[in-house]
PDB file of N, CA and C in Angstrom:
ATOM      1  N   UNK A   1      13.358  12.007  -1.726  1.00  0.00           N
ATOM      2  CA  UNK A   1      12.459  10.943  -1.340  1.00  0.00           C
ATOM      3  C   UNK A   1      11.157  11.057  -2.136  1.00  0.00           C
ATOM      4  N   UNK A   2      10.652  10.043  -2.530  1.00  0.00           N
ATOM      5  CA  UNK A   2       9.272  10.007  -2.892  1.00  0.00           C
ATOM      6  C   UNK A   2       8.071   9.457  -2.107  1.00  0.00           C
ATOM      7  N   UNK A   3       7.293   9.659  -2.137  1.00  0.00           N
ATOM      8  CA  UNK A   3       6.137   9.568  -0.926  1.00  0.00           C
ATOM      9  C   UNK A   3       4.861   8.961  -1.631  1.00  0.00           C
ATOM     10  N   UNK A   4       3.842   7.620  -2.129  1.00  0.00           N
ATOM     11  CA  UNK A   4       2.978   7.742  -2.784  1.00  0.00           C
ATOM     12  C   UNK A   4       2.036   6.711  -2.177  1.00  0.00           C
ATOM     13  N   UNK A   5       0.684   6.825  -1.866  1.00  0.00           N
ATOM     14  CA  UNK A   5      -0.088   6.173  -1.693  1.00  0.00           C
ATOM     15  C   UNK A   5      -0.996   5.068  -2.203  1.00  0.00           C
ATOM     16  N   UNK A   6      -1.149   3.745  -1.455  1.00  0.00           N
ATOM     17  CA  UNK A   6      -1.636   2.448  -2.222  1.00  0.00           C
ATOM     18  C   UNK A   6      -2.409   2.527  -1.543  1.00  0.00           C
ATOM     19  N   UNK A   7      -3.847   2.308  -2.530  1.00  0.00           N
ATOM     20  CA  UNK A   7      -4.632   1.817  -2.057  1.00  0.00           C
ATOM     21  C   UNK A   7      -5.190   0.377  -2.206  1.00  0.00           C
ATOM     22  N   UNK A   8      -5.867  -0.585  -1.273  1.00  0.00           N
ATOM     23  CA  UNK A   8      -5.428  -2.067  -1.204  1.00  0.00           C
ATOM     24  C   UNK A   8      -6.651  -2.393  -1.406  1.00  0.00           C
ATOM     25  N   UNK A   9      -7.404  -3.126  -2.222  1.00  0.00           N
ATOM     26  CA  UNK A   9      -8.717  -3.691  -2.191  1.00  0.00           C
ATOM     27  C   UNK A   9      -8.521  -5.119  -1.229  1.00  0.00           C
ATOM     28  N   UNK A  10      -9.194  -5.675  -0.538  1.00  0.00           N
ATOM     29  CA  UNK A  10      -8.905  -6.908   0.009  1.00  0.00           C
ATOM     30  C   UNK A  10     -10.286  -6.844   1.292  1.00  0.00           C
ATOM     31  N   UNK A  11     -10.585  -8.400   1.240  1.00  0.00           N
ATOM     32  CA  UNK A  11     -11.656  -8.161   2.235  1.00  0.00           C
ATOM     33  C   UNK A  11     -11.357  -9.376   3.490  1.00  0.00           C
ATOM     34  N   UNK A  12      -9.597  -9.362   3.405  1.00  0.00           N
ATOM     35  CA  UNK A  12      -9.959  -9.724   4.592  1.00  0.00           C
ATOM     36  C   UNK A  12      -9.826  -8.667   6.103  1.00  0.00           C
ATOM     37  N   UNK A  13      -9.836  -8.623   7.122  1.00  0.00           N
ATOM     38  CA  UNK A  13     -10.253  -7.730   7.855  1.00  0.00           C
ATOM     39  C   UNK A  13      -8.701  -7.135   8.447  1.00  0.00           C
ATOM     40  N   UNK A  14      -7.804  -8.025   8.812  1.00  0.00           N
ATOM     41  CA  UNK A  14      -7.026  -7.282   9.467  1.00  0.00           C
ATOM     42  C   UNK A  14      -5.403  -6.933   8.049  1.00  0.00           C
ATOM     43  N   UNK A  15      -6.497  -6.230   6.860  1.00  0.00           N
ATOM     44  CA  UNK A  15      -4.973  -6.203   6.445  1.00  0.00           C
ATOM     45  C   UNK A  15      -4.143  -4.746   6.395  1.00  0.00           C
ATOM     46  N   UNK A  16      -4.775  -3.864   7.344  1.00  0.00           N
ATOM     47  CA  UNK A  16      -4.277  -3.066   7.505  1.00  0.00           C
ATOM     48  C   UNK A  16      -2.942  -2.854   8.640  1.00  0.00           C
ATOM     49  N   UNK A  17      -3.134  -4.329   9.126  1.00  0.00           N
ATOM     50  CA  UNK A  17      -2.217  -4.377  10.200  1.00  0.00           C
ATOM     51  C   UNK A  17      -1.244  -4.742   9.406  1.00  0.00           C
ATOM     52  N   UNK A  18      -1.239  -5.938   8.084  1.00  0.00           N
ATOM     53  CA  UNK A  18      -0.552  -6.544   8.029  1.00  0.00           C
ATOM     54  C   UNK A  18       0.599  -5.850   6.743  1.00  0.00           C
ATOM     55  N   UNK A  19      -0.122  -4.786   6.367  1.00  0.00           N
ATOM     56  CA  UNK A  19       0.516  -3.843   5.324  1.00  0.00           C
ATOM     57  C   UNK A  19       1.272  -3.076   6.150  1.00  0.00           C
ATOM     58  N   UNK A  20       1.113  -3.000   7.516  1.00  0.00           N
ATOM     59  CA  UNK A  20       2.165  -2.287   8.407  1.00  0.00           C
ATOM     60  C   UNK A  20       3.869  -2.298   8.056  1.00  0.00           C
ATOM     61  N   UNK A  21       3.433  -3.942   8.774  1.00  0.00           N
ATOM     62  CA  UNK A  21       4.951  -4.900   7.938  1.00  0.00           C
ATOM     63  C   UNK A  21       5.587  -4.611   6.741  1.00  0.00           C
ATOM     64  N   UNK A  22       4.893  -3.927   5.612  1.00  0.00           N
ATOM     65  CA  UNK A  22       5.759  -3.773   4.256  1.00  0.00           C
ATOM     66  C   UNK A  22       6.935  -2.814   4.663  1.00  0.00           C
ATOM     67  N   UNK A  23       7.958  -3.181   4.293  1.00  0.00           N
ATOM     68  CA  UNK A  23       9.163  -2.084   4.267  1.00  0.00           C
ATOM     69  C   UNK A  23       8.711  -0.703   3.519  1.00  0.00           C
ATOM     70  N   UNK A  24       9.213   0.477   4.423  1.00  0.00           N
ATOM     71  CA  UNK A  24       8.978   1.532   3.429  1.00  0.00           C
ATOM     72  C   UNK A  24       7.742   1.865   4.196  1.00  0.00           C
ATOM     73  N   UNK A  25       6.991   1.581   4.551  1.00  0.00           N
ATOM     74  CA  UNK A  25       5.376   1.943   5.224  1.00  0.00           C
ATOM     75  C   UNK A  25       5.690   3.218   6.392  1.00  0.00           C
ATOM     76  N   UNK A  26       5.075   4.223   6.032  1.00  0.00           N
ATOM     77  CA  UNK A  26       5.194   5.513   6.814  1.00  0.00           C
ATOM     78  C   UNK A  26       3.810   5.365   7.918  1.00  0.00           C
ATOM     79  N   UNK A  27       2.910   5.071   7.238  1.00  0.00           N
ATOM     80  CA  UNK A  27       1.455   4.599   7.952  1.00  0.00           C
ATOM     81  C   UNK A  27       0.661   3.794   6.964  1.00  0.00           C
ATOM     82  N   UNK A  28      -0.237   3.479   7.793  1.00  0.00           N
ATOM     83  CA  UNK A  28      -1.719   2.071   6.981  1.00  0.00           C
ATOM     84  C   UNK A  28      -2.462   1.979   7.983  1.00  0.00           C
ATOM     85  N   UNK A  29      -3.357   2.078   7.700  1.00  0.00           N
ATOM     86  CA  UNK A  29      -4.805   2.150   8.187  1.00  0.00           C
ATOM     87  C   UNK A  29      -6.310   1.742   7.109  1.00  0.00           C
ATOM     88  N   UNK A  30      -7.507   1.411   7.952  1.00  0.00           N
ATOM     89  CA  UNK A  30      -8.209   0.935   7.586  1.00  0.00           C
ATOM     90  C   UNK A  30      -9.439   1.933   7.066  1.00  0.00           C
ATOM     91  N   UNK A  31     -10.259   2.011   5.525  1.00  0.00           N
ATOM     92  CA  UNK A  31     -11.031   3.128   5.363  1.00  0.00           C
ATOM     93  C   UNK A  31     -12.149   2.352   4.856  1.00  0.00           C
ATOM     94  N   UNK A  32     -13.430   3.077   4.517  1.00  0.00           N
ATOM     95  CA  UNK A  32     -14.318   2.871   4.084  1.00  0.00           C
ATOM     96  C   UNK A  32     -14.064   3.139   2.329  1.00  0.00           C
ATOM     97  N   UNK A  33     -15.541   2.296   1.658  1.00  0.00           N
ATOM     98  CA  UNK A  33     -15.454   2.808  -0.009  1.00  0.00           C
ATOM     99  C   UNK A  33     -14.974   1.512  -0.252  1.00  0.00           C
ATOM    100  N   UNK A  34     -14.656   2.125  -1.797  1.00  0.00           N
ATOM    101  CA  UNK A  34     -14.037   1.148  -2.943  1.00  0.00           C
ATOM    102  C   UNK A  34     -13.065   0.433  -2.582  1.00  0.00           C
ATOM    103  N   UNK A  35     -12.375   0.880  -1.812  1.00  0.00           N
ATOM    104  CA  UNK A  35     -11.172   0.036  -1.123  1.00  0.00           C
ATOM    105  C   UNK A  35     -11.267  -0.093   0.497  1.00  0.00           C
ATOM    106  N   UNK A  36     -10.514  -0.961   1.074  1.00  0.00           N
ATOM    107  CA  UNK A  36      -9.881  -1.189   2.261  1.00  0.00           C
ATOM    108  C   UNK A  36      -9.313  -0.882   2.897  1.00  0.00           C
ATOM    109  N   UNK A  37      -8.278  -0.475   2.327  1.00  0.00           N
ATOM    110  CA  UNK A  37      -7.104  -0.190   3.112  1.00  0.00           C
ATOM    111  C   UNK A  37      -6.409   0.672   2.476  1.00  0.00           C
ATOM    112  N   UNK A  38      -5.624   1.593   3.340  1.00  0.00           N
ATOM    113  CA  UNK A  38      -4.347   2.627   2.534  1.00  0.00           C
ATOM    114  C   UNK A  38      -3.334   2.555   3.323  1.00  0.00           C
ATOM    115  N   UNK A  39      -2.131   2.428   2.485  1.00  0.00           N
ATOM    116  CA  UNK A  39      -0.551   2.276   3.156  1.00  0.00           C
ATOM    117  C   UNK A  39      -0.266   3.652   2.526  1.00  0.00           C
ATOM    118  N   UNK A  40       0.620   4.051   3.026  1.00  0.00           N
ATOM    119  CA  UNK A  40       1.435   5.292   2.842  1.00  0.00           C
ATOM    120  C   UNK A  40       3.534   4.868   3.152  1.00  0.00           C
ATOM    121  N   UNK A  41       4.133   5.127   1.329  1.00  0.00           N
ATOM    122  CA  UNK A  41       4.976   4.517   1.432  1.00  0.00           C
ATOM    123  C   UNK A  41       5.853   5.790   1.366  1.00  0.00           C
ATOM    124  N   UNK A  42       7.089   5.884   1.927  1.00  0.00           N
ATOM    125  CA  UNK A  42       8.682   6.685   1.433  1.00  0.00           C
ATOM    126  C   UNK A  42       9.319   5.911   0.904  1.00  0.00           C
ATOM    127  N   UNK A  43      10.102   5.869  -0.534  1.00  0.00           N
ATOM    128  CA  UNK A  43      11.128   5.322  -1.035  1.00  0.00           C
ATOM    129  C   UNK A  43      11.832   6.457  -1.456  1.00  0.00           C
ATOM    130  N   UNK A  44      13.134   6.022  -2.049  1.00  0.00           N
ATOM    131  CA  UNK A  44      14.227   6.738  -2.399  1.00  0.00           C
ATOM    132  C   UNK A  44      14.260   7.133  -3.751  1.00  0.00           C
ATOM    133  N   UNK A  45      13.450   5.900  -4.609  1.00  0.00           N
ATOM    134  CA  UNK A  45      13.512   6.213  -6.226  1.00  0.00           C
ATOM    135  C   UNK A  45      12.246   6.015  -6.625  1.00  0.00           C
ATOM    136  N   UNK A  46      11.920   6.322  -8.100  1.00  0.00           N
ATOM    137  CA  UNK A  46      10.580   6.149  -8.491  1.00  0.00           C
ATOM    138  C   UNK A  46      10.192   4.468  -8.637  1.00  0.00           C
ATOM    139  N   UNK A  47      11.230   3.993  -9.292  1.00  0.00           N
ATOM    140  CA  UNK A  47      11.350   2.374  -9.421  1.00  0.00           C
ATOM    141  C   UNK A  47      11.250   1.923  -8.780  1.00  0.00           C
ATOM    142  N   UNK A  48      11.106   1.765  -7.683  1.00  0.00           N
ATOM    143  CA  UNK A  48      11.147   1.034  -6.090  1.00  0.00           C
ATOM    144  C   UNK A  48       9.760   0.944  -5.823  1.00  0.00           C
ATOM    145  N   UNK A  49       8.355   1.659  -6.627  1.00  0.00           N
ATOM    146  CA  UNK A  49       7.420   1.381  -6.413  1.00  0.00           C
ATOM    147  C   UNK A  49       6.705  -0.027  -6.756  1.00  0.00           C
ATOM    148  N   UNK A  50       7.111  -0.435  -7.905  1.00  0.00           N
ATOM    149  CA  UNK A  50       6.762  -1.628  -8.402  1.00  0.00           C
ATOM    150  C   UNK A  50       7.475  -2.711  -7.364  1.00  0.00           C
ATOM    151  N   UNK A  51       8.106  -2.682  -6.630  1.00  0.00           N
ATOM    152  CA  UNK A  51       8.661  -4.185  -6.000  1.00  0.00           C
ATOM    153  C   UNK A  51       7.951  -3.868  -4.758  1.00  0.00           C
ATOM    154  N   UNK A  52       7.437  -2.796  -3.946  1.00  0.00           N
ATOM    155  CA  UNK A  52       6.472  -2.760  -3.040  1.00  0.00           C
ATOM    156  C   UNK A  52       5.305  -2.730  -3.313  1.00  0.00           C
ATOM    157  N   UNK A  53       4.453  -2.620  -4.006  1.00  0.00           N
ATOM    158  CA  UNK A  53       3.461  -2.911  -5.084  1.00  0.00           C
ATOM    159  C   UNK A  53       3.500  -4.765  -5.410  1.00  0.00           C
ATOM    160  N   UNK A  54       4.389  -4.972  -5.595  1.00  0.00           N
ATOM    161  CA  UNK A  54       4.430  -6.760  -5.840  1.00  0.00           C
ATOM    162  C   UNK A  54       4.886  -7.409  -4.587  1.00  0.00           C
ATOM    163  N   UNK A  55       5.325  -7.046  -3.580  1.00  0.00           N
ATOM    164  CA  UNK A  55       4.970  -7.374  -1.895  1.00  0.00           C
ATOM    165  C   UNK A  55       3.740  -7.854  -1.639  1.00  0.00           C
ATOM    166  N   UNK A  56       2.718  -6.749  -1.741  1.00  0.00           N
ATOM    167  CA  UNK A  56       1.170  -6.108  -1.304  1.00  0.00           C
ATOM    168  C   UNK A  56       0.782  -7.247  -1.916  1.00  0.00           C
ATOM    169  N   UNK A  57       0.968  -7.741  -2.932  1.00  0.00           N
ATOM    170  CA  UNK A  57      -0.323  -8.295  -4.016  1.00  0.00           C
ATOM    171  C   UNK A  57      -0.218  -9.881  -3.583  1.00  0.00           C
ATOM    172  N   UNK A  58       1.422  -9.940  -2.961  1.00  0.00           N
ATOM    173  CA  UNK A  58       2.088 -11.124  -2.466  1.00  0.00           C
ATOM    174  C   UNK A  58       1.177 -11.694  -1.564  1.00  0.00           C
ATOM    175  N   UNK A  59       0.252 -10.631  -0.844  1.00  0.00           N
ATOM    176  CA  UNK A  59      -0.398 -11.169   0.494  1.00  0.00           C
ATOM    177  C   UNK A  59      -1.635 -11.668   0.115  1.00  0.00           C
ATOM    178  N   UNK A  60      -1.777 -12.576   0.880  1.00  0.00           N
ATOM    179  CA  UNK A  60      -3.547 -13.775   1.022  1.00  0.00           C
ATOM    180  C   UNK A  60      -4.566 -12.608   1.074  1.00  0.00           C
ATOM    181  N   UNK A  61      -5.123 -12.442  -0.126  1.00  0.00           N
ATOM    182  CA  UNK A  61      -6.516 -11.707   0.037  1.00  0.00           C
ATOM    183  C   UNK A  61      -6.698 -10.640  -1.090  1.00  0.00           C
ATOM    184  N   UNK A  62      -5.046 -10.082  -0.986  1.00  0.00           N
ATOM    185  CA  UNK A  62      -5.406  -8.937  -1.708  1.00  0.00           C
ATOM    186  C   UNK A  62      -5.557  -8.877  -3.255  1.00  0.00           C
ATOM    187  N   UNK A  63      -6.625  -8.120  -3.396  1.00  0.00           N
ATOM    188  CA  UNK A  63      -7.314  -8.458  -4.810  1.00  0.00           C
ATOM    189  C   UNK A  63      -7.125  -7.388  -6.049  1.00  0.00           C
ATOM    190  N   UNK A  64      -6.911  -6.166  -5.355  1.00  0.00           N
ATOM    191  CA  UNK A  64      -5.680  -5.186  -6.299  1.00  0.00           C
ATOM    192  C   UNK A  64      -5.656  -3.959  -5.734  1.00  0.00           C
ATOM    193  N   UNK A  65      -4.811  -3.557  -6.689  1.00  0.00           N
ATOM    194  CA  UNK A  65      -4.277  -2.077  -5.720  1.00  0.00           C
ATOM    195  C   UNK A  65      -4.181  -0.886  -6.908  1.00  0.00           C
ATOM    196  N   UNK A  66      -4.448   0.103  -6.280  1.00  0.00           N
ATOM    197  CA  UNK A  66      -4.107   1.836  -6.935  1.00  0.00           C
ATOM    198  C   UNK A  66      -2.819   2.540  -6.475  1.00  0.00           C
ATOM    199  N   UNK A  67      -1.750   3.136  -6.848  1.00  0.00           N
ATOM    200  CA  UNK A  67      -1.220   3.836  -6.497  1.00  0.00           C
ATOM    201  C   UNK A  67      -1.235   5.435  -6.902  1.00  0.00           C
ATOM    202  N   UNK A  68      -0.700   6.078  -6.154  1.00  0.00           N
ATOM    203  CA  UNK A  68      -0.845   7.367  -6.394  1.00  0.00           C
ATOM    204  C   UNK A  68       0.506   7.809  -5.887  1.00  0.00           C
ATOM    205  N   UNK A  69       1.486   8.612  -6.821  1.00  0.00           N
ATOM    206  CA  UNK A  69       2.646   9.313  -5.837  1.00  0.00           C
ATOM    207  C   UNK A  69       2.359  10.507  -6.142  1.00  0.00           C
ATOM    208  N   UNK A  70       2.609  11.278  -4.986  1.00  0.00           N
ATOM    209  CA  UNK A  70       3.118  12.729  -4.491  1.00  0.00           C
ATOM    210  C   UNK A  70       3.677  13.354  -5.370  1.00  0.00           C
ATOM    211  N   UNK A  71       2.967  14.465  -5.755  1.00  0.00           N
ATOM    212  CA  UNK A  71       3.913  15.469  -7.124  1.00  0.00           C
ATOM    213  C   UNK A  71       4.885  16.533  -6.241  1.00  0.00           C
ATOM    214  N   UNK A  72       5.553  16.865  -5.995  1.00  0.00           N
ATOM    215  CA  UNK A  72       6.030  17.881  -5.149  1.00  0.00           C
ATOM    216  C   UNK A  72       6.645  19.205  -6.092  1.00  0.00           C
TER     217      UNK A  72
END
């Protein structure tokens, strides 16, 4: 499994709820700073990041995103 964290720039307020909903979402919650929001994803392959990554961007507001995966 791979495990890697997005972080979501977006100002509208509840999109930490709404990143819940993405498939793959382990947790999301709402932070302070440069960004908004952080989802925390599990997928199976490395490739699978880009089509949850183009979900996120899918949504009303959001204005871009960082990812980061897990080196293990």
């Amino acid at each position: 499994m791979v495990r890697a964290i997005i972080l979501v720039k977006s100002p509208k307020k509840l999109i930490a709820a709404r990143l819940k909903k993405i498939k793959n979402t382990l947790k999301s919650f709402p932070v302070s700073g440069q960004f908004d929001a952080v989802v925390i994803i599990e997928i199976t392959e490395l490739s699978n990041i880009k089509e949850i990554t183009n979900e996120i961007h899918g949504i009303s507001g959001v204005e871009r995103t960082e990812t980061m995966v897990e080196i293990q």
